[in-house]
Each structure stands twice: as structure tokens, then as C-alpha cells.
PDB file of N, CA and C in Angstrom:
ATOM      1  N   UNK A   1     -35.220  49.906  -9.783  1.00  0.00           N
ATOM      2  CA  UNK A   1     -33.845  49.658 -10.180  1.00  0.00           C
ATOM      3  C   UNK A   1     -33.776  49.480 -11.701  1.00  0.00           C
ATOM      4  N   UNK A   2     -32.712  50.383 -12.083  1.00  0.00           N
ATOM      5  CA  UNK A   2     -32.819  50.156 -13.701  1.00  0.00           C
ATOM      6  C   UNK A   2     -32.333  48.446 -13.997  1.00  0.00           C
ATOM      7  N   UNK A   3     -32.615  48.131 -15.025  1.00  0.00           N
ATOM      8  CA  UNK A   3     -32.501  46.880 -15.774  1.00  0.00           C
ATOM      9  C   UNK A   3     -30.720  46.865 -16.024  1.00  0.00           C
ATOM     10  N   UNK A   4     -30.035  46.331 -16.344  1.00  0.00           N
ATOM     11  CA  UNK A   4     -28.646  46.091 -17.280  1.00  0.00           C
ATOM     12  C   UNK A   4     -28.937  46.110 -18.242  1.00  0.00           C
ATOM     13  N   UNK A   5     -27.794  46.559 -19.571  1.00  0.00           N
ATOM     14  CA  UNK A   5     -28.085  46.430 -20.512  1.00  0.00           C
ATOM     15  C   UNK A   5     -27.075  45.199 -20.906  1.00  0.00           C
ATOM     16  N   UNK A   6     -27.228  44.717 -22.027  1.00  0.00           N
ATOM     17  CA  UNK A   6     -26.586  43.433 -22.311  1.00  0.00           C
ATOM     18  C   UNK A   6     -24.898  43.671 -22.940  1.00  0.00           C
ATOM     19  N   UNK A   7     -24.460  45.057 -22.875  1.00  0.00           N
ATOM     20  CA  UNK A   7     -23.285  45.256 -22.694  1.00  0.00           C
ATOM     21  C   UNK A   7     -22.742  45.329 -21.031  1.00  0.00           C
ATOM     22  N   UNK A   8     -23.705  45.856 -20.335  1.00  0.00           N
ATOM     23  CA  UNK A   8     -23.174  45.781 -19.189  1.00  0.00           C
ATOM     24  C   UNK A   8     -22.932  44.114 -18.610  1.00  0.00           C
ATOM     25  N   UNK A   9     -23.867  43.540 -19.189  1.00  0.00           N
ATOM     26  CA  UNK A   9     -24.081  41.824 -18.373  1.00  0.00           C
ATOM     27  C   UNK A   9     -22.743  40.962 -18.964  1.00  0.00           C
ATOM     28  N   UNK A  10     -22.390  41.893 -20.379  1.00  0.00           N
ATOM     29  CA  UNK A  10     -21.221  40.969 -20.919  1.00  0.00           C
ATOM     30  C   UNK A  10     -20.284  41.112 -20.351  1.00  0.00           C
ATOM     31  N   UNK A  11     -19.907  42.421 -20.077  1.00  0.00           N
ATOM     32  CA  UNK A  11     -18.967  43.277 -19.191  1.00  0.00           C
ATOM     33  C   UNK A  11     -18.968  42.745 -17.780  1.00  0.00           C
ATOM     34  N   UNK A  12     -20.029  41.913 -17.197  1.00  0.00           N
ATOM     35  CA  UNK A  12     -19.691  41.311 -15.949  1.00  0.00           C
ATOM     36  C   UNK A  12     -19.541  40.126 -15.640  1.00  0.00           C
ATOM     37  N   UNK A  13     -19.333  39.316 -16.917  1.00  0.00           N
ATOM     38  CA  UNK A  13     -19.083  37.853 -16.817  1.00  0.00           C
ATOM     39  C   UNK A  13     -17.767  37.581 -16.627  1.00  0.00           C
ATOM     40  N   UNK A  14     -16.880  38.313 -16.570  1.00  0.00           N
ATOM     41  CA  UNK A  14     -15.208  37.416 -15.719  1.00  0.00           C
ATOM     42  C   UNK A  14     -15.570  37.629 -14.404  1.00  0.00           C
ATOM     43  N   UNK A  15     -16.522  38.628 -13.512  1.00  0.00           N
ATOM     44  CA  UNK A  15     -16.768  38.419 -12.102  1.00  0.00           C
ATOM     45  C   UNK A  15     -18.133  37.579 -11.651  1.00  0.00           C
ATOM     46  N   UNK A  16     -18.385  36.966 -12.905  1.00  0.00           N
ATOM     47  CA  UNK A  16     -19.500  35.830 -12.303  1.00  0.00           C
ATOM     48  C   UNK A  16     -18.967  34.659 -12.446  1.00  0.00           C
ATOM     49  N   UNK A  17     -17.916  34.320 -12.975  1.00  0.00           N
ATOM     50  CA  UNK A  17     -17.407  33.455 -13.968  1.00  0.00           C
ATOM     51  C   UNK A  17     -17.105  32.090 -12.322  1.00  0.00           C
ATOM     52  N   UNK A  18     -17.792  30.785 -12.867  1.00  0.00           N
ATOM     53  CA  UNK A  18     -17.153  29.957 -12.057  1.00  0.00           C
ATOM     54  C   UNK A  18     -16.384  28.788 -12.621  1.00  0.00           C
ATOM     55  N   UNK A  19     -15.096  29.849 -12.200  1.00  0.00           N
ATOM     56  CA  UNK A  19     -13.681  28.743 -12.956  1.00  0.00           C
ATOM     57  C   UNK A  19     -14.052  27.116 -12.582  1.00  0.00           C
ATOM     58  N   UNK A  20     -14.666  26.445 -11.431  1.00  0.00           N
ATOM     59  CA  UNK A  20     -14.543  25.367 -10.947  1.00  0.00           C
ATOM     60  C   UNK A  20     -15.341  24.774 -11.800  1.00  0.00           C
ATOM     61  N   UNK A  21     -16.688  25.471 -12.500  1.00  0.00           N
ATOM     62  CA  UNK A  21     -17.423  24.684 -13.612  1.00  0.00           C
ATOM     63  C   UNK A  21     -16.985  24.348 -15.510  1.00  0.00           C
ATOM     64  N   UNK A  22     -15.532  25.257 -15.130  1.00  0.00           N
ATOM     65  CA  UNK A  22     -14.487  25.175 -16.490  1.00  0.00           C
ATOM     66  C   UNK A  22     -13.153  24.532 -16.716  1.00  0.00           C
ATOM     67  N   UNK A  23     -13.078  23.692 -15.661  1.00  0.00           N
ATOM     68  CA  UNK A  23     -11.746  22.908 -15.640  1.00  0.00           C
ATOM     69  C   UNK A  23     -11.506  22.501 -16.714  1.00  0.00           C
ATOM     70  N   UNK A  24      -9.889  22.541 -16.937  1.00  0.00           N
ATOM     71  CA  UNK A  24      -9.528  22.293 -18.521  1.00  0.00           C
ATOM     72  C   UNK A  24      -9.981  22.667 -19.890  1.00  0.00           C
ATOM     73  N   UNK A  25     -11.415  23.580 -19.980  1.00  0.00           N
ATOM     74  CA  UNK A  25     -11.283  24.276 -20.684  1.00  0.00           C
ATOM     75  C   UNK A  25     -10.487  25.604 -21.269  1.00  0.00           C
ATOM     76  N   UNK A  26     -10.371  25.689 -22.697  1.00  0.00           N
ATOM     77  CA  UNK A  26      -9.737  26.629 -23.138  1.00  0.00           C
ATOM     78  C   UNK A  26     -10.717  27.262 -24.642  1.00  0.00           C
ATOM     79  N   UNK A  27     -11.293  28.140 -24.241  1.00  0.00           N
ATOM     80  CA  UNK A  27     -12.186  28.124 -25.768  1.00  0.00           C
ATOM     81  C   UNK A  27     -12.746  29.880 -25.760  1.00  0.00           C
ATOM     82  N   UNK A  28     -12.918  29.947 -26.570  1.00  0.00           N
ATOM     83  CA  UNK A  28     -13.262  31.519 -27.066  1.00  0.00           C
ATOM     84  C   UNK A  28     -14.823  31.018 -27.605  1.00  0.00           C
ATOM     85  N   UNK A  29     -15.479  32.496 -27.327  1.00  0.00           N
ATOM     86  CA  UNK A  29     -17.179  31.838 -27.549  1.00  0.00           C
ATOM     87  C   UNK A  29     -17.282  33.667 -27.805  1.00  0.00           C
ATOM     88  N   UNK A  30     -17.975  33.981 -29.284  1.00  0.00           N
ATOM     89  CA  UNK A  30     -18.331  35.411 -29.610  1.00  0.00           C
ATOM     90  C   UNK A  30     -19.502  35.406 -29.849  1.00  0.00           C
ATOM     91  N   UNK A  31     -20.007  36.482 -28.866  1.00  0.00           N
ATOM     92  CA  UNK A  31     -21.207  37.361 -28.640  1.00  0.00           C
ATOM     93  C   UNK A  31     -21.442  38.262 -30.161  1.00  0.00           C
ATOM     94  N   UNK A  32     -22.965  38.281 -30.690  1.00  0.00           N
ATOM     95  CA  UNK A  32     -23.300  38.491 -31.584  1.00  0.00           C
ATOM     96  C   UNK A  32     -24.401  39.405 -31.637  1.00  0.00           C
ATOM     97  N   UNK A  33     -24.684  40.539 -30.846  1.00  0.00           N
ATOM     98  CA  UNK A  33     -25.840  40.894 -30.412  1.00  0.00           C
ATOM     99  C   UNK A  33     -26.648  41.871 -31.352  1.00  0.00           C
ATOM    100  N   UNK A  34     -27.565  42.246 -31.674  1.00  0.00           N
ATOM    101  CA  UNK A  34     -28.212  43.464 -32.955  1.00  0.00           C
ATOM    102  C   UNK A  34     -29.283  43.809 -31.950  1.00  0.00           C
ATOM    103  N   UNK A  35     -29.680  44.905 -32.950  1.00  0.00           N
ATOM    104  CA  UNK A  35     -30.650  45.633 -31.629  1.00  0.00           C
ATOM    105  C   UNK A  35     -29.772  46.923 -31.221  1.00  0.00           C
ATOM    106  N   UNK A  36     -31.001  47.510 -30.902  1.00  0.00           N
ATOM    107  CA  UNK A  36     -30.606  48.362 -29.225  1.00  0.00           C
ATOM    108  C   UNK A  36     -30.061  47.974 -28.735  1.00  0.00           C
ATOM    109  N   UNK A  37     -28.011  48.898 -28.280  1.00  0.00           N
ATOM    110  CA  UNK A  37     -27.301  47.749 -27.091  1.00  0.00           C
ATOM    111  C   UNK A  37     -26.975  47.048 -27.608  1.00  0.00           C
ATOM    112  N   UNK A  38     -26.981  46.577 -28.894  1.00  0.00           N
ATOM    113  CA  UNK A  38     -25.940  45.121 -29.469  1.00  0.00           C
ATOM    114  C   UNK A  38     -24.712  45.946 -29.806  1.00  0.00           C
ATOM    115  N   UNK A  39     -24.202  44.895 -30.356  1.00  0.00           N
ATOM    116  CA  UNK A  39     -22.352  44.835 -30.481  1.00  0.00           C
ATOM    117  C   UNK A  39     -21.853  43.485 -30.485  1.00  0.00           C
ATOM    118  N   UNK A  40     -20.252  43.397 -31.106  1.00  0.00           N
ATOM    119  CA  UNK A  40     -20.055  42.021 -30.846  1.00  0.00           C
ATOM    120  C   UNK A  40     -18.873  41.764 -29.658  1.00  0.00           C
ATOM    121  N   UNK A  41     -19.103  40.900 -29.238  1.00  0.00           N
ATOM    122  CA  UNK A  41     -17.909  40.726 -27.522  1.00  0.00           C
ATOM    123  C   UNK A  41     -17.272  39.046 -28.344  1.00  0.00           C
ATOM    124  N   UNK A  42     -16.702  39.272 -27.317  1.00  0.00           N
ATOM    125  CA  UNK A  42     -15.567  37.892 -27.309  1.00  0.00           C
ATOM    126  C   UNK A  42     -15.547  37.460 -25.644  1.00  0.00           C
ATOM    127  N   UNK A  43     -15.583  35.857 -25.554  1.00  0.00           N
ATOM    128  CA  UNK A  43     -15.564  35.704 -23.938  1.00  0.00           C
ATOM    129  C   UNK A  43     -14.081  34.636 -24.110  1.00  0.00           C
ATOM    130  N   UNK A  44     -13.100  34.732 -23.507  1.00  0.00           N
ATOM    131  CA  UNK A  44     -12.144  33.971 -23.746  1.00  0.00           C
ATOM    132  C   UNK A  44     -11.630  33.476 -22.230  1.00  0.00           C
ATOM    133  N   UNK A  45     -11.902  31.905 -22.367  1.00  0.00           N
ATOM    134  CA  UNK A  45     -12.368  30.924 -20.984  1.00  0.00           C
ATOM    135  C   UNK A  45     -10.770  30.469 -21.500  1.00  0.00           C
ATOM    136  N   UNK A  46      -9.639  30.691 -19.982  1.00  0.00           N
ATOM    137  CA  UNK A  46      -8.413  29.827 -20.230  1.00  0.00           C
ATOM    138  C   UNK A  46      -7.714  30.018 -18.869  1.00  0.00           C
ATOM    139  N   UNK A  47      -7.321  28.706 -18.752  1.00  0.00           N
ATOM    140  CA  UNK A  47      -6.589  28.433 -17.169  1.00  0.00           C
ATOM    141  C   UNK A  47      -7.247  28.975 -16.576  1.00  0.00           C
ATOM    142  N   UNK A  48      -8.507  28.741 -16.328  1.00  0.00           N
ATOM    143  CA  UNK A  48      -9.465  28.904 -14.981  1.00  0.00           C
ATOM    144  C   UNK A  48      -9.964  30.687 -14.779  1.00  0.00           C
ATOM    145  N   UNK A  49      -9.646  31.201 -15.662  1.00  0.00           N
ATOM    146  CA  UNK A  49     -10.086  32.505 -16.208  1.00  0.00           C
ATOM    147  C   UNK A  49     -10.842  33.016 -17.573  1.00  0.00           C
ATOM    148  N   UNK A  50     -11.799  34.109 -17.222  1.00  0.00           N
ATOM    149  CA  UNK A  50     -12.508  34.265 -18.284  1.00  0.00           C
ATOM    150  C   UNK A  50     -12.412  35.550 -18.576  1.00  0.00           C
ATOM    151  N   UNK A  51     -12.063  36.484 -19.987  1.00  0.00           N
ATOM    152  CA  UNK A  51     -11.911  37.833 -20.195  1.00  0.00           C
ATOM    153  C   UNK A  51     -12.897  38.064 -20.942  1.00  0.00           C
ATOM    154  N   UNK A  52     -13.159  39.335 -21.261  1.00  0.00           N
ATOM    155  CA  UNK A  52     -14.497  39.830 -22.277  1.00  0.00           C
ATOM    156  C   UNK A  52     -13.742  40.859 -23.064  1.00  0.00           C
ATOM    157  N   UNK A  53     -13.681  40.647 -24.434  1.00  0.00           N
ATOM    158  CA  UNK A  53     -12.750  41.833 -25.331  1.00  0.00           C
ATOM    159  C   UNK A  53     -14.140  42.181 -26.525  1.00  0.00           C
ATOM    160  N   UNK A  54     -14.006  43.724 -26.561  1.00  0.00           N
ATOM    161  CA  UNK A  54     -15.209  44.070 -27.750  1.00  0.00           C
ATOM    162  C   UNK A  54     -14.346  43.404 -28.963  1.00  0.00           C
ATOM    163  N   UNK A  55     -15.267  43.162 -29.952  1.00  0.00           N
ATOM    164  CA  UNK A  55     -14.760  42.843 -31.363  1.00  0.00           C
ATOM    165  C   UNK A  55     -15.223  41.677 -31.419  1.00  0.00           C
ATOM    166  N   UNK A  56     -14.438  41.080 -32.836  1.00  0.00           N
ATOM    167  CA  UNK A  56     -14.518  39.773 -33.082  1.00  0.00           C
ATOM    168  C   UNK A  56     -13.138  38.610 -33.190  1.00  0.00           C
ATOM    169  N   UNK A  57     -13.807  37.734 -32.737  1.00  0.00           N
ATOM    170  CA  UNK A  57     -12.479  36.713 -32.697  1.00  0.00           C
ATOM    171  C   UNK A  57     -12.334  35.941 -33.713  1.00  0.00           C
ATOM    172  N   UNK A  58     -11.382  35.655 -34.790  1.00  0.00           N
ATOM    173  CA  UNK A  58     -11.059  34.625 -35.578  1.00  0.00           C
ATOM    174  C   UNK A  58     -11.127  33.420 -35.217  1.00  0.00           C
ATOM    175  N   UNK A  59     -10.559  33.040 -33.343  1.00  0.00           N
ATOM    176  CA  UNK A  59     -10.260  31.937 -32.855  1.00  0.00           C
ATOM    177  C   UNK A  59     -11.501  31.438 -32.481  1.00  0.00           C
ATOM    178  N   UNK A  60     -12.916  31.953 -32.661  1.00  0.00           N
ATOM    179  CA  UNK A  60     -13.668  31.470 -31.574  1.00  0.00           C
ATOM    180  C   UNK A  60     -14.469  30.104 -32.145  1.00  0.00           C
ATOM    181  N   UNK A  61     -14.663  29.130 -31.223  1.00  0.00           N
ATOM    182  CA  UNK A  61     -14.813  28.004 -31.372  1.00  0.00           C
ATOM    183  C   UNK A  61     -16.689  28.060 -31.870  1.00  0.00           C
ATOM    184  N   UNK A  62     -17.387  28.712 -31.164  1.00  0.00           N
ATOM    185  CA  UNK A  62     -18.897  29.243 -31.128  1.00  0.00           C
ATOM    186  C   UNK A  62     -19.472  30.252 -31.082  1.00  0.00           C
ATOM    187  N   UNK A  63     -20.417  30.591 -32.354  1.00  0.00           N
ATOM    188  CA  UNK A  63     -20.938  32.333 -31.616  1.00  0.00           C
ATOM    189  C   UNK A  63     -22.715  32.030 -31.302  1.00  0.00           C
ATOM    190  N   UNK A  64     -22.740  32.789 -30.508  1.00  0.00           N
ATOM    191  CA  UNK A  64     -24.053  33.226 -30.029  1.00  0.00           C
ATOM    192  C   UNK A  64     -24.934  34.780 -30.779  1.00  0.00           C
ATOM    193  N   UNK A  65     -25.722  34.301 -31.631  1.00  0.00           N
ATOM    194  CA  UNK A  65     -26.629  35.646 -32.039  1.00  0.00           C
ATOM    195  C   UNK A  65     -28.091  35.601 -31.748  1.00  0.00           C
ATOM    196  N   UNK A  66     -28.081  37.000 -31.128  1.00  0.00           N
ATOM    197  CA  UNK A  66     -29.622  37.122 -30.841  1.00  0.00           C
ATOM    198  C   UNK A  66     -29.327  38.716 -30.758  1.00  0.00           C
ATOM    199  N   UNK A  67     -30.488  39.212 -30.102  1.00  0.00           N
ATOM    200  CA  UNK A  67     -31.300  40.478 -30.289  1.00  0.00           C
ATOM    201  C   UNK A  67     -30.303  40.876 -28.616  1.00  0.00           C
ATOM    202  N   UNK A  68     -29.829  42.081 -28.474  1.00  0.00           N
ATOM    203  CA  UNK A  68     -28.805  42.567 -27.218  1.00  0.00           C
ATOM    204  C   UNK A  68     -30.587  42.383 -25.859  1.00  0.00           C
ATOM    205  N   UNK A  69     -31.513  42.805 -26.492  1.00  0.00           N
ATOM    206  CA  UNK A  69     -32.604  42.822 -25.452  1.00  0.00           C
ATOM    207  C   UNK A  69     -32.924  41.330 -24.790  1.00  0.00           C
ATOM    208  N   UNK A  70     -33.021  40.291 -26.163  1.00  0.00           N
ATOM    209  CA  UNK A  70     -33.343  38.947 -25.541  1.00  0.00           C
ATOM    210  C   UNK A  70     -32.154  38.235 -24.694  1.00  0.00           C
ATOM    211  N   UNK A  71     -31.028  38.591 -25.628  1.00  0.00           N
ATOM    212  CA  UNK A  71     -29.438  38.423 -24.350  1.00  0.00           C
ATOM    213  C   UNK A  71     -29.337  38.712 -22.711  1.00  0.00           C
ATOM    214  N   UNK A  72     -29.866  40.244 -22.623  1.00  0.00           N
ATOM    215  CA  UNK A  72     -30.442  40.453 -21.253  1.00  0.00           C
ATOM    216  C   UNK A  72     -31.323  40.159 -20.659  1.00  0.00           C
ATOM    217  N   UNK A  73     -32.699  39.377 -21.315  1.00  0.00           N
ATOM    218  CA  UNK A  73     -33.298  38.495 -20.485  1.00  0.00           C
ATOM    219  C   UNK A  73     -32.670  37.223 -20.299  1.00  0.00           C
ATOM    220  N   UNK A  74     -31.665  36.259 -21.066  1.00  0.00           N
ATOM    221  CA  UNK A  74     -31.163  35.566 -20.469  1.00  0.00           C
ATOM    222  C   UNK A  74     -30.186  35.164 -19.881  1.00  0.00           C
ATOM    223  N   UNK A  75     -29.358  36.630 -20.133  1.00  0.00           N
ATOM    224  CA  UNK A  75     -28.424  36.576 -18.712  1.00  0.00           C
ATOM    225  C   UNK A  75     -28.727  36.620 -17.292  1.00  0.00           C
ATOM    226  N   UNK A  76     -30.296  37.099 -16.961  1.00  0.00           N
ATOM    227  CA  UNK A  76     -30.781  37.926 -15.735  1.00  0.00           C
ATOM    228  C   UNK A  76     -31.550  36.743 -15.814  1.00  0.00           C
ATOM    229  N   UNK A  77     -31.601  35.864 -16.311  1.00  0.00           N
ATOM    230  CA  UNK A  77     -32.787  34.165 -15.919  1.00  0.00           C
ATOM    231  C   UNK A  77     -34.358  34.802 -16.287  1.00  0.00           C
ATOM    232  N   UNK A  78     -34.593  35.737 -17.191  1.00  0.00           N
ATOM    233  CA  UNK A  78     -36.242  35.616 -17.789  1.00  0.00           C
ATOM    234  C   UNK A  78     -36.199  34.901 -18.462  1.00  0.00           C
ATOM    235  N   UNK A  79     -35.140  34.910 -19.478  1.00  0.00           N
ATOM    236  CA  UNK A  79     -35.809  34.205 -20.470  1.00  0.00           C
ATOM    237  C   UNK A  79     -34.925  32.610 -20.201  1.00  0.00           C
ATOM    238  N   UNK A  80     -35.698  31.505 -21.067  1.00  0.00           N
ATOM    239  CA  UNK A  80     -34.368  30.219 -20.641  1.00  0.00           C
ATOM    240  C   UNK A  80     -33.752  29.865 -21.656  1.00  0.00           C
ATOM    241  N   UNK A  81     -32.750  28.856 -21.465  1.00  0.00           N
ATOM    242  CA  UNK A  81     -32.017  29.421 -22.710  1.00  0.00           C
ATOM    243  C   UNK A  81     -32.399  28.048 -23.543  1.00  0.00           C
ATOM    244  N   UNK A  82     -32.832  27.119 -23.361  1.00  0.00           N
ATOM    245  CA  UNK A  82     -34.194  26.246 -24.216  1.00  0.00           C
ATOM    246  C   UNK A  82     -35.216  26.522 -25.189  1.00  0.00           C
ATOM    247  N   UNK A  83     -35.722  27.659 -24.148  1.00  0.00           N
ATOM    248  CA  UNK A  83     -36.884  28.455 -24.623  1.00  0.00           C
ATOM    249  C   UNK A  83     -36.495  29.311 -26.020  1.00  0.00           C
ATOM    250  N   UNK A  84     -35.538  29.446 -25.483  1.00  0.00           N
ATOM    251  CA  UNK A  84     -34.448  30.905 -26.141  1.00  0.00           C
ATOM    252  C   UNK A  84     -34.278  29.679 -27.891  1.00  0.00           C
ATOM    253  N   UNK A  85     -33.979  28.951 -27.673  1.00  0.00           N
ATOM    254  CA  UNK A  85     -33.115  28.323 -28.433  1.00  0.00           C
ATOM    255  C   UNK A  85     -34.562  27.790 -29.298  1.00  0.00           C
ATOM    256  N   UNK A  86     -35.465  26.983 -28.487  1.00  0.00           N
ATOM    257  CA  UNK A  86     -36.388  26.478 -29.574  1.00  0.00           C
ATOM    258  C   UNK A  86     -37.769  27.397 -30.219  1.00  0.00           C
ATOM    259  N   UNK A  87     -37.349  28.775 -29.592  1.00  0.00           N
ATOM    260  CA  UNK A  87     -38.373  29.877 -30.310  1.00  0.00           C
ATOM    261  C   UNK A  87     -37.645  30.641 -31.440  1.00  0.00           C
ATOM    262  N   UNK A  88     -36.298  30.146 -31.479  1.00  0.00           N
ATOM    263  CA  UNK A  88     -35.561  30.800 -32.620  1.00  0.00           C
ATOM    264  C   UNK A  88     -35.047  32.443 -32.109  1.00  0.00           C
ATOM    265  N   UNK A  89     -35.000  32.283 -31.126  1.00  0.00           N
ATOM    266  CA  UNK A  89     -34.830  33.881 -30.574  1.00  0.00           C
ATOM    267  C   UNK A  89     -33.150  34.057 -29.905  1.00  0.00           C
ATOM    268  N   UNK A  90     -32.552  32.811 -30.155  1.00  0.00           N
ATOM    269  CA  UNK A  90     -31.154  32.554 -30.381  1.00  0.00           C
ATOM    270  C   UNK A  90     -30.333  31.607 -31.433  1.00  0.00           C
ATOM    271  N   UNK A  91     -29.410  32.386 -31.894  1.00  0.00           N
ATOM    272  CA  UNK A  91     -29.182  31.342 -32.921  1.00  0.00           C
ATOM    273  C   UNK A  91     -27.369  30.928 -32.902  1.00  0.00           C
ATOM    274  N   UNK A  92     -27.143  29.682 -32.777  1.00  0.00           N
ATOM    275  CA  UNK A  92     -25.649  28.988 -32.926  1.00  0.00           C
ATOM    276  C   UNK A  92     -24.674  29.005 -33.830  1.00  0.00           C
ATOM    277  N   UNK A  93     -23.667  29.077 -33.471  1.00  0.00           N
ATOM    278  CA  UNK A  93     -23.147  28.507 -34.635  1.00  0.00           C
ATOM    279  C   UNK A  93     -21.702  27.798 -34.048  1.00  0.00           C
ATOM    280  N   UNK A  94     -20.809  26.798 -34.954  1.00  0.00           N
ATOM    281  CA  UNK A  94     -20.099  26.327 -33.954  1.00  0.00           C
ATOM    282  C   UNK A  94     -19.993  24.742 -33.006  1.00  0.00           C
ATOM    283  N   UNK A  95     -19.175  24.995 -32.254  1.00  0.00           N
ATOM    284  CA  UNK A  95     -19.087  23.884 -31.264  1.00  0.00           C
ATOM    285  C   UNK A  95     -20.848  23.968 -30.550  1.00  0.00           C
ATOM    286  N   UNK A  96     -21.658  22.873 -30.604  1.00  0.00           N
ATOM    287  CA  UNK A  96     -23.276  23.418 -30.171  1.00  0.00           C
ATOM    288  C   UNK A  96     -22.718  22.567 -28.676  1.00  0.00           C
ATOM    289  N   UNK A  97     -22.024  21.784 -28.337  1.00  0.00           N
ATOM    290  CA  UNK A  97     -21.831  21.125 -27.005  1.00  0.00           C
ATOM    291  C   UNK A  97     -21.045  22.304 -26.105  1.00  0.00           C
ATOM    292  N   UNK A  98     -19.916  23.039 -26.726  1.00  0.00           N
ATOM    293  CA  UNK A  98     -19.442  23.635 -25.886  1.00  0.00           C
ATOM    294  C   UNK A  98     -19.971  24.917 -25.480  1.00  0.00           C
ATOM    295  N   UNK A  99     -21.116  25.475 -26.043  1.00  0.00           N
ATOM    296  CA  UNK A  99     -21.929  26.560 -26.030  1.00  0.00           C
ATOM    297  C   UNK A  99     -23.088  26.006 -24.772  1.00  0.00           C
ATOM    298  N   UNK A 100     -23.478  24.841 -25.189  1.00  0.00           N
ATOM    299  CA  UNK A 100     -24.465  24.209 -23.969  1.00  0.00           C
ATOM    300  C   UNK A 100     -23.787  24.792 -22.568  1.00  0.00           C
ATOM    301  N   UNK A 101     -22.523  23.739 -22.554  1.00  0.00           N
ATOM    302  CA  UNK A 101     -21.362  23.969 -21.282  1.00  0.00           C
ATOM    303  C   UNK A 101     -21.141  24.838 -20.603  1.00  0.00           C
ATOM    304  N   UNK A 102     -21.381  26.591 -21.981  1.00  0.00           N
ATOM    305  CA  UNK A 102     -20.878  27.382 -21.055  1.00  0.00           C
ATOM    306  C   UNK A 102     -22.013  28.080 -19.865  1.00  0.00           C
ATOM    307  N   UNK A 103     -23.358  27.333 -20.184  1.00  0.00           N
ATOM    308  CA  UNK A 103     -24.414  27.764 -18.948  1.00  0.00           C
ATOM    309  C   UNK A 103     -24.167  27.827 -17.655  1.00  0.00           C
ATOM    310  N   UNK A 104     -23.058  26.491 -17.427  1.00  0.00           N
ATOM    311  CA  UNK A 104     -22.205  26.372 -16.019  1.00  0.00           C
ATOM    312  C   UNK A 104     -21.855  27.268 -15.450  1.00  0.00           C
ATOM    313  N   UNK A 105     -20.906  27.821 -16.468  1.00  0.00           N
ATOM    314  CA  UNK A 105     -20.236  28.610 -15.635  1.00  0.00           C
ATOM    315  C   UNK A 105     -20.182  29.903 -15.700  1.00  0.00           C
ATOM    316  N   UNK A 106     -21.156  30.432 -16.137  1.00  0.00           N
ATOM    317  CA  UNK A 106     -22.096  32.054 -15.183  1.00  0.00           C
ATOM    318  C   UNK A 106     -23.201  31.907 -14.724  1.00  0.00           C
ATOM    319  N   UNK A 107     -23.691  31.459 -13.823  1.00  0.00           N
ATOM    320  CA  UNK A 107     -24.575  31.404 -12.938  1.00  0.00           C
ATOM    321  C   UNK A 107     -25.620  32.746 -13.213  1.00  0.00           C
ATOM    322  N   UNK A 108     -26.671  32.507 -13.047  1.00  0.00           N
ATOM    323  CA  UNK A 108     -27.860  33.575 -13.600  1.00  0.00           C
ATOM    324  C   UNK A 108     -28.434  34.140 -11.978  1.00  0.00           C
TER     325      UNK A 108
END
């Protein structure tokens, strides 16, 4: 089975999305990806819904940058996102609590 690529995995986070782990949130969080397969996305979490728009957002509260390859290992649970974070193989910027948060709610 082929792998996803980390446009496709971005592209499927409003149907993984679990509104019940986002109550009362409202926040925009932009995807930052380089590499093979990178690009930048926008995930915009509001009233219990989550959309994915290519580009970049002015509004967004946090971005996420890494490599589109290491993104798809941790959307698909290889890589963790700890691991991810204290090997420098992801990098923050932003709200760092509400970026934690959003692990909830896409399930790997």
C-alpha cells in the first residue's frame, strides 16, 4: 500500500477531526511544510468544525514547520510528536499550548 503524502494527510484532517476534543475552541493553526510534498495549509478549528485551505493565514494563532516527509510520519504515528519536537525535526511558533491541544483532536 502506497504511503500518503503529507498533502494528502492535511487534506484529511476535517474527516478525522474530533469536534468533541475541541469544544469552544476557535483558532487557526498553519502548516509549514518544505521538502518533497511541502506547501503551506491552514487548519481552521470553529464551532465544532475543522477546514483545511492551501495558503497562508494572517489570523493564525500557531504554525507548525517541518520537512512535508517528517509531517507524514507524524500524522501516520511513526514518528512522536515529543520526539519530533525535542530532535528539532519540528519547529513552533505561536500559541505553544494550543498547538500541544491540537494532538486531541486528530487521532493518529
Amino acid at each position: 500500500m502506497k504511503e500518503k503524502t503529507a498533502r494528502e494527510l492535511i487534506q484529511e484532517m476535517p474527516k478525522i477531526f474530533r469536534p468533541e476534543k475541541a469544544k469552544g475552541v476557535n483558532a487557526v493553526i498553519q502548516f509549514r511544510l518544505s521538502g518533497e510534498g511541502g506547501g503551506e495549509w491552514y487548519a481552521t478549528v470553529k464551532d465544532g468544525k475543522c477546514t483545511v485551505t492551501e495558503g497562508v493565514s494572517d489570523a493564525a494563532q500557531g504554525t507548525v514547520m517541518m520537512t512535508a516527509k517528517d509531517y507524514a510520519a507524524l500524522a501516520t504515528g511513526k514518528l512522536g510528536g515529543m520526539k519530533a519536537f525535542l530532535t528539532g525535526r519540528v519547529k513552533t511558533s505561536g500559541d505553544f499550548t494550543l498547538l500541544q491541544k491540537m494532538q486531541a483532536w486528530f487521532p493518529r
